[in-house]
PDB file of N, CA and C in Angstrom:
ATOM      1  N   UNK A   1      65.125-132.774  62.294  1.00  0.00           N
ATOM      2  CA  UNK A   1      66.334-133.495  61.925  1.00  0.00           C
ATOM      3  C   UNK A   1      67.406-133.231  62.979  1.00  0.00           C
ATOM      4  N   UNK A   2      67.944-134.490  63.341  1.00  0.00           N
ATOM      5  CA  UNK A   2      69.307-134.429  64.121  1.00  0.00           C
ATOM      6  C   UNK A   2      70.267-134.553  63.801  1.00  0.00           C
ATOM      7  N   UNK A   3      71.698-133.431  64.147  1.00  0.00           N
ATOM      8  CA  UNK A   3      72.853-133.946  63.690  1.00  0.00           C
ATOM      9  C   UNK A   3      73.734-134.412  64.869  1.00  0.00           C
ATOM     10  N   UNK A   4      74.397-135.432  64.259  1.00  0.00           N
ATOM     11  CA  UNK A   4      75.214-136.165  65.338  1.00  0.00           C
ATOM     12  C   UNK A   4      77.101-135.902  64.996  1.00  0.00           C
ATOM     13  N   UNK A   5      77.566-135.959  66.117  1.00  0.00           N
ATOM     14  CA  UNK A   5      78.824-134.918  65.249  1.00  0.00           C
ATOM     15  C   UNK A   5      80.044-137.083  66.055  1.00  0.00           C
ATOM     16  N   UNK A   6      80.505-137.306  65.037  1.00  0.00           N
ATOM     17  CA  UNK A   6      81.104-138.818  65.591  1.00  0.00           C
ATOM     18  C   UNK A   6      82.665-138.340  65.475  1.00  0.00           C
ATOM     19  N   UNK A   7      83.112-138.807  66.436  1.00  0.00           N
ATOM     20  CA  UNK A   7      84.604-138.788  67.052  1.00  0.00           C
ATOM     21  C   UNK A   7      85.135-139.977  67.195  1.00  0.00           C
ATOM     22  N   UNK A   8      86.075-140.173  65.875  1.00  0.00           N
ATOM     23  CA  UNK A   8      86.868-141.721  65.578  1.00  0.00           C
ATOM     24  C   UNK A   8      88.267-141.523  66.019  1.00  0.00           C
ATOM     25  N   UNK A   9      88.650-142.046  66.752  1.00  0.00           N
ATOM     26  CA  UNK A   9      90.200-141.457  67.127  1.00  0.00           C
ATOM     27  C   UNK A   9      91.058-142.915  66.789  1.00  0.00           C
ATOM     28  N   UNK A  10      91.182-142.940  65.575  1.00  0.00           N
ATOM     29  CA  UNK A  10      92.248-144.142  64.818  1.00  0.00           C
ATOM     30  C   UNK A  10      93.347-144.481  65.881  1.00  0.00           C
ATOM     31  N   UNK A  11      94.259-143.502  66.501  1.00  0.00           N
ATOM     32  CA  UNK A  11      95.055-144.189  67.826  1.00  0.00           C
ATOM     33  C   UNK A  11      95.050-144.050  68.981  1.00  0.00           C
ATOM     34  N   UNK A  12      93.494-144.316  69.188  1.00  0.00           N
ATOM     35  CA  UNK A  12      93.271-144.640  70.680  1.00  0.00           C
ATOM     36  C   UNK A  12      93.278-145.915  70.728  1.00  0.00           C
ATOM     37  N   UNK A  13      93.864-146.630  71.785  1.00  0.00           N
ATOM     38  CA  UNK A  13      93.451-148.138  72.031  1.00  0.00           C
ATOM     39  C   UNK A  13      95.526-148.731  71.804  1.00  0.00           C
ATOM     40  N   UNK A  14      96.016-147.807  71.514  1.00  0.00           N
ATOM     41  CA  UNK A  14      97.164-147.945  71.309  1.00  0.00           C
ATOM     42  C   UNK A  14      98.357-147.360  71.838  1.00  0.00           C
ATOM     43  N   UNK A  15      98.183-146.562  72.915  1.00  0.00           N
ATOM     44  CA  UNK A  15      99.214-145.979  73.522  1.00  0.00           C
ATOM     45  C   UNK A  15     100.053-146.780  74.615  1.00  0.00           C
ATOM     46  N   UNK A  16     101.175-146.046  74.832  1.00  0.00           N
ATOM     47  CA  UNK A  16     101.849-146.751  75.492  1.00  0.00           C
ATOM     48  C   UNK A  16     101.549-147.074  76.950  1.00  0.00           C
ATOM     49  N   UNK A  17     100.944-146.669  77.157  1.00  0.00           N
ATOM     50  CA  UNK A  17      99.969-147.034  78.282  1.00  0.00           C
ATOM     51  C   UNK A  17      99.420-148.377  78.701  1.00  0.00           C
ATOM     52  N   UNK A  18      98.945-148.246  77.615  1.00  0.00           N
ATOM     53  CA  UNK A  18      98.246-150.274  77.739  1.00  0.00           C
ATOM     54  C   UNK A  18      99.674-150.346  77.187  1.00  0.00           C
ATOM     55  N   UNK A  19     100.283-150.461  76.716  1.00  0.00           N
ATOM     56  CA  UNK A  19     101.508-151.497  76.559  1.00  0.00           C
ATOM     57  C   UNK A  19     102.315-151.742  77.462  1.00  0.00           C
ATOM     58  N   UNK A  20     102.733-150.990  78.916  1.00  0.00           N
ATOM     59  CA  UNK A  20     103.279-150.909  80.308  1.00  0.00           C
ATOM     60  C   UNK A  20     102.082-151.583  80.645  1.00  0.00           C
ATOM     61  N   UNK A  21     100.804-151.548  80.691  1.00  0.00           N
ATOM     62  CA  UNK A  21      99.943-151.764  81.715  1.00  0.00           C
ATOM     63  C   UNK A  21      99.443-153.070  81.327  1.00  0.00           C
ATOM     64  N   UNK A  22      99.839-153.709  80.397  1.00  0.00           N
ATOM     65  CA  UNK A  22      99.654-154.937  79.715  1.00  0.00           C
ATOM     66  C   UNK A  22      98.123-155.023  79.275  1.00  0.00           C
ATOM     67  N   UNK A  23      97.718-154.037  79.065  1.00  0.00           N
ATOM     68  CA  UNK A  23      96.081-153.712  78.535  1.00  0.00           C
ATOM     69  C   UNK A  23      96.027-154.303  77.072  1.00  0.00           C
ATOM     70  N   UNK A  24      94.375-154.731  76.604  1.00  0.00           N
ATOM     71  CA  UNK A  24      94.532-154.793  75.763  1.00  0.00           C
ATOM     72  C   UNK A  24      94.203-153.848  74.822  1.00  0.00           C
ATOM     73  N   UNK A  25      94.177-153.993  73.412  1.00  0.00           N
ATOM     74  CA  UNK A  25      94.058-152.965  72.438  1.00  0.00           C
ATOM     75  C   UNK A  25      93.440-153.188  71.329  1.00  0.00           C
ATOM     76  N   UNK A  26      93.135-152.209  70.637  1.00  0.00           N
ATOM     77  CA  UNK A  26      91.585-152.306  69.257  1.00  0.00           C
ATOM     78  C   UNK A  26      92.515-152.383  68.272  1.00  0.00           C
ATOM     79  N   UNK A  27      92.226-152.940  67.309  1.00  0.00           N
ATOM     80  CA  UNK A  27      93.139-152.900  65.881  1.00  0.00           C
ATOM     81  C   UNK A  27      91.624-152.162  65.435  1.00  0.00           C
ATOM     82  N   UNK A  28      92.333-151.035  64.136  1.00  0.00           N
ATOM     83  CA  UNK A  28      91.455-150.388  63.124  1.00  0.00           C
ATOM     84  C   UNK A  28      90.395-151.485  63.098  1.00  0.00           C
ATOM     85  N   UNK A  29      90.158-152.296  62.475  1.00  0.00           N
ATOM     86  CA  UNK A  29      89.071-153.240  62.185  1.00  0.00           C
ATOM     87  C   UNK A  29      87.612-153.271  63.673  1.00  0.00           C
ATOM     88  N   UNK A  30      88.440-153.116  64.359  1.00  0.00           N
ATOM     89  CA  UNK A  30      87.594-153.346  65.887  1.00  0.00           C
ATOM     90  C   UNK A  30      86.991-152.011  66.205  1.00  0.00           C
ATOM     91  N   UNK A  31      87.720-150.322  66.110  1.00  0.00           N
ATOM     92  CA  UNK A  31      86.910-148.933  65.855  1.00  0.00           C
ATOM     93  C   UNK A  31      86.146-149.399  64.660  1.00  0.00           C
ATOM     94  N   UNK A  32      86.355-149.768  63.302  1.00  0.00           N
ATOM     95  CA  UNK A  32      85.459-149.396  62.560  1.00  0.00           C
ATOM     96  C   UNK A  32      84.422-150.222  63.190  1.00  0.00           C
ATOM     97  N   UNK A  33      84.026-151.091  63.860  1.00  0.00           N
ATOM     98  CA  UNK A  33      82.859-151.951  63.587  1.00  0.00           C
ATOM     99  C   UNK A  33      82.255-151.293  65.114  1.00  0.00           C
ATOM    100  N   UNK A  34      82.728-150.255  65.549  1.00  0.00           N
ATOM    101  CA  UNK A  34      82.374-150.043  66.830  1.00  0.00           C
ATOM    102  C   UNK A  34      81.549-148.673  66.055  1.00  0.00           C
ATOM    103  N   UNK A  35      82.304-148.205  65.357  1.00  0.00           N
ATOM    104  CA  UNK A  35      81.844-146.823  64.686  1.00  0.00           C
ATOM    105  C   UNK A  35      80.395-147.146  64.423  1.00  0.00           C
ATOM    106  N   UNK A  36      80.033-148.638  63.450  1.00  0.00           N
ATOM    107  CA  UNK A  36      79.313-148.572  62.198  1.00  0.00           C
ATOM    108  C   UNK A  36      78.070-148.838  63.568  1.00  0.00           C
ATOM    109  N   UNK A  37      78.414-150.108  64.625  1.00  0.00           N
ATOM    110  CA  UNK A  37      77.257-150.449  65.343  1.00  0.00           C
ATOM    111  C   UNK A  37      76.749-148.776  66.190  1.00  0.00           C
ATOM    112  N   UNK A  38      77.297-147.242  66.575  1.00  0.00           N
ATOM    113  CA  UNK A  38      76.884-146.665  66.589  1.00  0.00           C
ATOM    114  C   UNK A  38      76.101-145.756  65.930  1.00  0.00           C
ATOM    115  N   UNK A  39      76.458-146.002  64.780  1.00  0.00           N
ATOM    116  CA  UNK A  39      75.674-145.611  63.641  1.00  0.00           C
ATOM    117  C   UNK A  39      74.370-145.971  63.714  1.00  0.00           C
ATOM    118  N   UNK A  40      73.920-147.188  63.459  1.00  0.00           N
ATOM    119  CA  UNK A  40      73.436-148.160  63.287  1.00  0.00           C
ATOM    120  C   UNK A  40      71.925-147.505  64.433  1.00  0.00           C
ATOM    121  N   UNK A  41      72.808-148.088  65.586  1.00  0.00           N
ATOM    122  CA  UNK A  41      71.850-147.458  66.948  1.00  0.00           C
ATOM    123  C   UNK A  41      71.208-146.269  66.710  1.00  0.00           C
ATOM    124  N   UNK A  42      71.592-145.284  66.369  1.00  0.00           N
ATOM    125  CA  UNK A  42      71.683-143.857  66.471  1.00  0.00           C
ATOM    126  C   UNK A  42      70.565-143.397  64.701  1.00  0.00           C
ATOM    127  N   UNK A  43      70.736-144.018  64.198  1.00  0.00           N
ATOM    128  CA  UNK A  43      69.561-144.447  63.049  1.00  0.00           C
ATOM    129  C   UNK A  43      68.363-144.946  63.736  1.00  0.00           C
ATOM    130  N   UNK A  44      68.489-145.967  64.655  1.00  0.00           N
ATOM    131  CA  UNK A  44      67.364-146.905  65.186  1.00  0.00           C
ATOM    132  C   UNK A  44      66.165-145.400  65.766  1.00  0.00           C
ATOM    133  N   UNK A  45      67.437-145.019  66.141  1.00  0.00           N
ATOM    134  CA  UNK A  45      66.658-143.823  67.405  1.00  0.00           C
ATOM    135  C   UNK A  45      65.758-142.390  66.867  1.00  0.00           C
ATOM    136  N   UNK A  46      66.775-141.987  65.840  1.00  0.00           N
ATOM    137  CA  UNK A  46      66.547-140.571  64.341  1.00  0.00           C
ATOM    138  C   UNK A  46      67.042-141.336  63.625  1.00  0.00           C
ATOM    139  N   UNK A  47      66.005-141.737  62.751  1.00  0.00           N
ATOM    140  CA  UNK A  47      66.309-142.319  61.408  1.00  0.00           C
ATOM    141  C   UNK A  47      66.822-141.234  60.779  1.00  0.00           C
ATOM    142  N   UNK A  48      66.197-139.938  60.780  1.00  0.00           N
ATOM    143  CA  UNK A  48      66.269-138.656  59.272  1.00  0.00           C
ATOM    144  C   UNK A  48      68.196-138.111  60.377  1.00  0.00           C
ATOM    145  N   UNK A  49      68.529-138.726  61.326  1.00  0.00           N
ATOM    146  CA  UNK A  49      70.160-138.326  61.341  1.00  0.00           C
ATOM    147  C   UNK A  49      71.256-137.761  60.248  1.00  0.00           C
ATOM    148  N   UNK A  50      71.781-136.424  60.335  1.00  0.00           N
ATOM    149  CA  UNK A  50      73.141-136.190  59.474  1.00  0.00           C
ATOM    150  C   UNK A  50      73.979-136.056  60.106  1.00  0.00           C
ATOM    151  N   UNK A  51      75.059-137.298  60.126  1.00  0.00           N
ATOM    152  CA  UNK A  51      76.394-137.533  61.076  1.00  0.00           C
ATOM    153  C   UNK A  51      77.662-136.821  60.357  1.00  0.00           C
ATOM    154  N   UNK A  52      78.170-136.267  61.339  1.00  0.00           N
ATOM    155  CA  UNK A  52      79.422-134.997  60.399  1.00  0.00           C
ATOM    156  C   UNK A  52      80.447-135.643  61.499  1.00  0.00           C
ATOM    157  N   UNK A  53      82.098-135.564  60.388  1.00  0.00           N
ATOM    158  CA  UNK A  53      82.793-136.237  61.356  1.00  0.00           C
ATOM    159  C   UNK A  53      84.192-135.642  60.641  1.00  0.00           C
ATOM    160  N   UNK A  54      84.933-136.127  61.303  1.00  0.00           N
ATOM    161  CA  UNK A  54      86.461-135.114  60.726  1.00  0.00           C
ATOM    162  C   UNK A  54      87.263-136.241  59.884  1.00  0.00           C
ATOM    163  N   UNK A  55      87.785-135.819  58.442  1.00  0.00           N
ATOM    164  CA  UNK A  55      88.580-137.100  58.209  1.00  0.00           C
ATOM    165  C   UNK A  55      89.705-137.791  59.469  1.00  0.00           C
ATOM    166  N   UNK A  56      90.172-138.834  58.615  1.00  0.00           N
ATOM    167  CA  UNK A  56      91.589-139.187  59.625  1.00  0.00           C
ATOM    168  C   UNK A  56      91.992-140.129  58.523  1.00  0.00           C
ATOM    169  N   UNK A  57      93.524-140.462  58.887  1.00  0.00           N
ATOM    170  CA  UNK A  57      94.080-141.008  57.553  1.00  0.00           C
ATOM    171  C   UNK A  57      93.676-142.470  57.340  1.00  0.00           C
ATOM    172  N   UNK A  58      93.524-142.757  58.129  1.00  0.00           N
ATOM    173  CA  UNK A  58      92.153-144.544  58.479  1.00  0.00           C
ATOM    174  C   UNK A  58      91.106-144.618  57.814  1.00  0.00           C
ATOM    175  N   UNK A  59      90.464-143.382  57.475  1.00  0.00           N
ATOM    176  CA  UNK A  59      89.001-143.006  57.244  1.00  0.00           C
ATOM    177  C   UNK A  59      87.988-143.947  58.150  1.00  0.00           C
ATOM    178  N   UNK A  60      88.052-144.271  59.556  1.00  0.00           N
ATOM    179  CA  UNK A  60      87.338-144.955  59.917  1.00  0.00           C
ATOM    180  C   UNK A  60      85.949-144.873  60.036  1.00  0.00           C
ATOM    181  N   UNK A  61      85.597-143.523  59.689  1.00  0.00           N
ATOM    182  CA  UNK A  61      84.105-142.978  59.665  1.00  0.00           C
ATOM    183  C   UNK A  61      83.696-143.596  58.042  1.00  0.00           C
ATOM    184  N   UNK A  62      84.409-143.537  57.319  1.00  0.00           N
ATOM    185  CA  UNK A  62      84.431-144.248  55.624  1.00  0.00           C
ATOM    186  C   UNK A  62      83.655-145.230  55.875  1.00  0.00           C
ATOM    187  N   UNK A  63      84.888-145.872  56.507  1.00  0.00           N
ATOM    188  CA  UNK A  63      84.708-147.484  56.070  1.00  0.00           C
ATOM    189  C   UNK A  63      83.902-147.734  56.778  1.00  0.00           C
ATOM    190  N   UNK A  64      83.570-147.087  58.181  1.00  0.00           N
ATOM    191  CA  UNK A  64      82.039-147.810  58.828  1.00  0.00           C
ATOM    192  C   UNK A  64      81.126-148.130  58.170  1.00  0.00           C
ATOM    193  N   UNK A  65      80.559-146.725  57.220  1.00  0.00           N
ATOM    194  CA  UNK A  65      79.827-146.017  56.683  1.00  0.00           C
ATOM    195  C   UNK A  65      79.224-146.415  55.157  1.00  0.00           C
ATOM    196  N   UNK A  66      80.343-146.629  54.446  1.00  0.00           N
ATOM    197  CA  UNK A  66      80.210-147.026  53.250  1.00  0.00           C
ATOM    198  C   UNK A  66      79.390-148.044  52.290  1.00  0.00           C
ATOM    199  N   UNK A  67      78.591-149.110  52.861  1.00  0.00           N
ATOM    200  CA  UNK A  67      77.752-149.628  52.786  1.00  0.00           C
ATOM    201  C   UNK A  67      76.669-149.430  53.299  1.00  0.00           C
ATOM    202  N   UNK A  68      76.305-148.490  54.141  1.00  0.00           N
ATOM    203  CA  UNK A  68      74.771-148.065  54.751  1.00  0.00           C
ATOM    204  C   UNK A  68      74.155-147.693  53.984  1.00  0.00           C
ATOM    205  N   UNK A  69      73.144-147.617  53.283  1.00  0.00           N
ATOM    206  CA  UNK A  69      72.424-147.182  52.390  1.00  0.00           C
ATOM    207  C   UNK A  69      71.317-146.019  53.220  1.00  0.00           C
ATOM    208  N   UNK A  70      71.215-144.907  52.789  1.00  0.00           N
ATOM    209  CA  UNK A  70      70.913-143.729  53.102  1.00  0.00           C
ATOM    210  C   UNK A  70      70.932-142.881  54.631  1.00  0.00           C
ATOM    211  N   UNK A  71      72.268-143.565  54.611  1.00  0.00           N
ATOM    212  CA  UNK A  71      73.047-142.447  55.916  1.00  0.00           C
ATOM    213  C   UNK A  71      73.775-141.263  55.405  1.00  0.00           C
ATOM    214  N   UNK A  72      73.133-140.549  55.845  1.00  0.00           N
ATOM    215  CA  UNK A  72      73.540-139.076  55.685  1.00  0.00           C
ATOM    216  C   UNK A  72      74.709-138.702  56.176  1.00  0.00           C
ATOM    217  N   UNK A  73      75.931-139.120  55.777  1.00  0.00           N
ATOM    218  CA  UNK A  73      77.133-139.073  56.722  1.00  0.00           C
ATOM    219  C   UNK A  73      78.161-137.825  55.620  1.00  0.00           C
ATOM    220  N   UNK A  74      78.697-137.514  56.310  1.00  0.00           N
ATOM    221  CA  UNK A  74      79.367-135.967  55.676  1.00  0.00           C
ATOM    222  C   UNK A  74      80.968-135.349  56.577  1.00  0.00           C
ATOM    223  N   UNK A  75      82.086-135.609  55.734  1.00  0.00           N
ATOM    224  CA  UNK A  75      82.923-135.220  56.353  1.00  0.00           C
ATOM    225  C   UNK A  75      82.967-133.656  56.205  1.00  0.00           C
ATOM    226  N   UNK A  76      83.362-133.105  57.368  1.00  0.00           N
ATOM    227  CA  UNK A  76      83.909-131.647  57.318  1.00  0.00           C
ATOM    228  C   UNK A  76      85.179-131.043  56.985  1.00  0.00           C
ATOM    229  N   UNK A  77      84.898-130.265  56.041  1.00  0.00           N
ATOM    230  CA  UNK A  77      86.257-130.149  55.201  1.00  0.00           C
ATOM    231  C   UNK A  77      87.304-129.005  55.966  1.00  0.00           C
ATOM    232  N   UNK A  78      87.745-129.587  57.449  1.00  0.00           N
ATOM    233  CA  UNK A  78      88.867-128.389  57.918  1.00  0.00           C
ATOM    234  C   UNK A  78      89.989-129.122  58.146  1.00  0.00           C
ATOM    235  N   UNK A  79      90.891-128.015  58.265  1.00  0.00           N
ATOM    236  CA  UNK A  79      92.439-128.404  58.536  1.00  0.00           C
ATOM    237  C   UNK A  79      92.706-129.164  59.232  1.00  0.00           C
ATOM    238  N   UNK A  80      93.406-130.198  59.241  1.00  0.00           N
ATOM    239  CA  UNK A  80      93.725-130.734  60.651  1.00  0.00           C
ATOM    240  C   UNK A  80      95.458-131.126  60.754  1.00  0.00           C
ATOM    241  N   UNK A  81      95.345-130.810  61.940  1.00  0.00           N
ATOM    242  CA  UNK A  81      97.040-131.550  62.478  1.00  0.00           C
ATOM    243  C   UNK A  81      97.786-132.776  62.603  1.00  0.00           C
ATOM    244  N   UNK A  82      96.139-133.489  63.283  1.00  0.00           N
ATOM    245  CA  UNK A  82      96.635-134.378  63.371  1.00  0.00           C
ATOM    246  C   UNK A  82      97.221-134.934  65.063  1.00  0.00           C
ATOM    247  N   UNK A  83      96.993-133.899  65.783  1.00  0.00           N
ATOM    248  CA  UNK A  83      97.368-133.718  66.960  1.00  0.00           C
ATOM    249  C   UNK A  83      95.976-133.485  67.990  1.00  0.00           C
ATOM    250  N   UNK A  84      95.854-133.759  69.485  1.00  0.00           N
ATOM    251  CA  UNK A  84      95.031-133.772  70.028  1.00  0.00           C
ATOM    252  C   UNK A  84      93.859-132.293  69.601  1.00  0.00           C
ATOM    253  N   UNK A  85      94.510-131.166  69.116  1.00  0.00           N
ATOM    254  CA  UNK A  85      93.637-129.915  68.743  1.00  0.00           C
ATOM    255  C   UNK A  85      92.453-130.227  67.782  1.00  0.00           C
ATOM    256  N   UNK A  86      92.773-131.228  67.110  1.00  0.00           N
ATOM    257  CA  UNK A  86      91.415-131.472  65.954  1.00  0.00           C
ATOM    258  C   UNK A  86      90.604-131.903  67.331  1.00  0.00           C
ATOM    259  N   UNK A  87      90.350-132.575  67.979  1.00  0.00           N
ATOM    260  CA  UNK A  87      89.313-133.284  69.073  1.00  0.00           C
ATOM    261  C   UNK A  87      88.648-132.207  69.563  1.00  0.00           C
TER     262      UNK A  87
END
């Protein structure tokens, strides 16, 4: 069995960066479906996969997730800030 550890970062794709640089940017809807198609893959590859991932107030690992039927997906229950240190 493999575990896969997934890193959703709800405000990436949004800094002020691309907004000077006239870049474009992901709305929540566009990570989650990026989340779920890695999922997805990563099943194709280890089906028996347990993906562990950190909440965030988006739950974008949730909502990827939430309709897969027997993905082993599991948040880890630690503190977080909220600040680049959870990463």
């Amino acid at each position: 069995m493999a575990t896969i550890g997934l890193v959703a970062n709800p405000r990436s794709g949004s800094d002020v960066r691309r907004v000077v640089a006239a870049a474009g940017s992901s709305t929540l809807e566009d990570k989650t479906n990026i989340v779920r198609r890695v999922v997805l893959a990563a099943r194709e590859v280890v089906p028996d996969a347990t993906f562990l991932h950190l909440g965030d107030p988006h739950a974008l690992v949730r909502r990827a997730t939430e309709t897969m039927r027997g993905a082993d997906v599991r948040q880890l229950d630690l503190p977080l800030s909220f600040t680049e240190q959870d990463s």
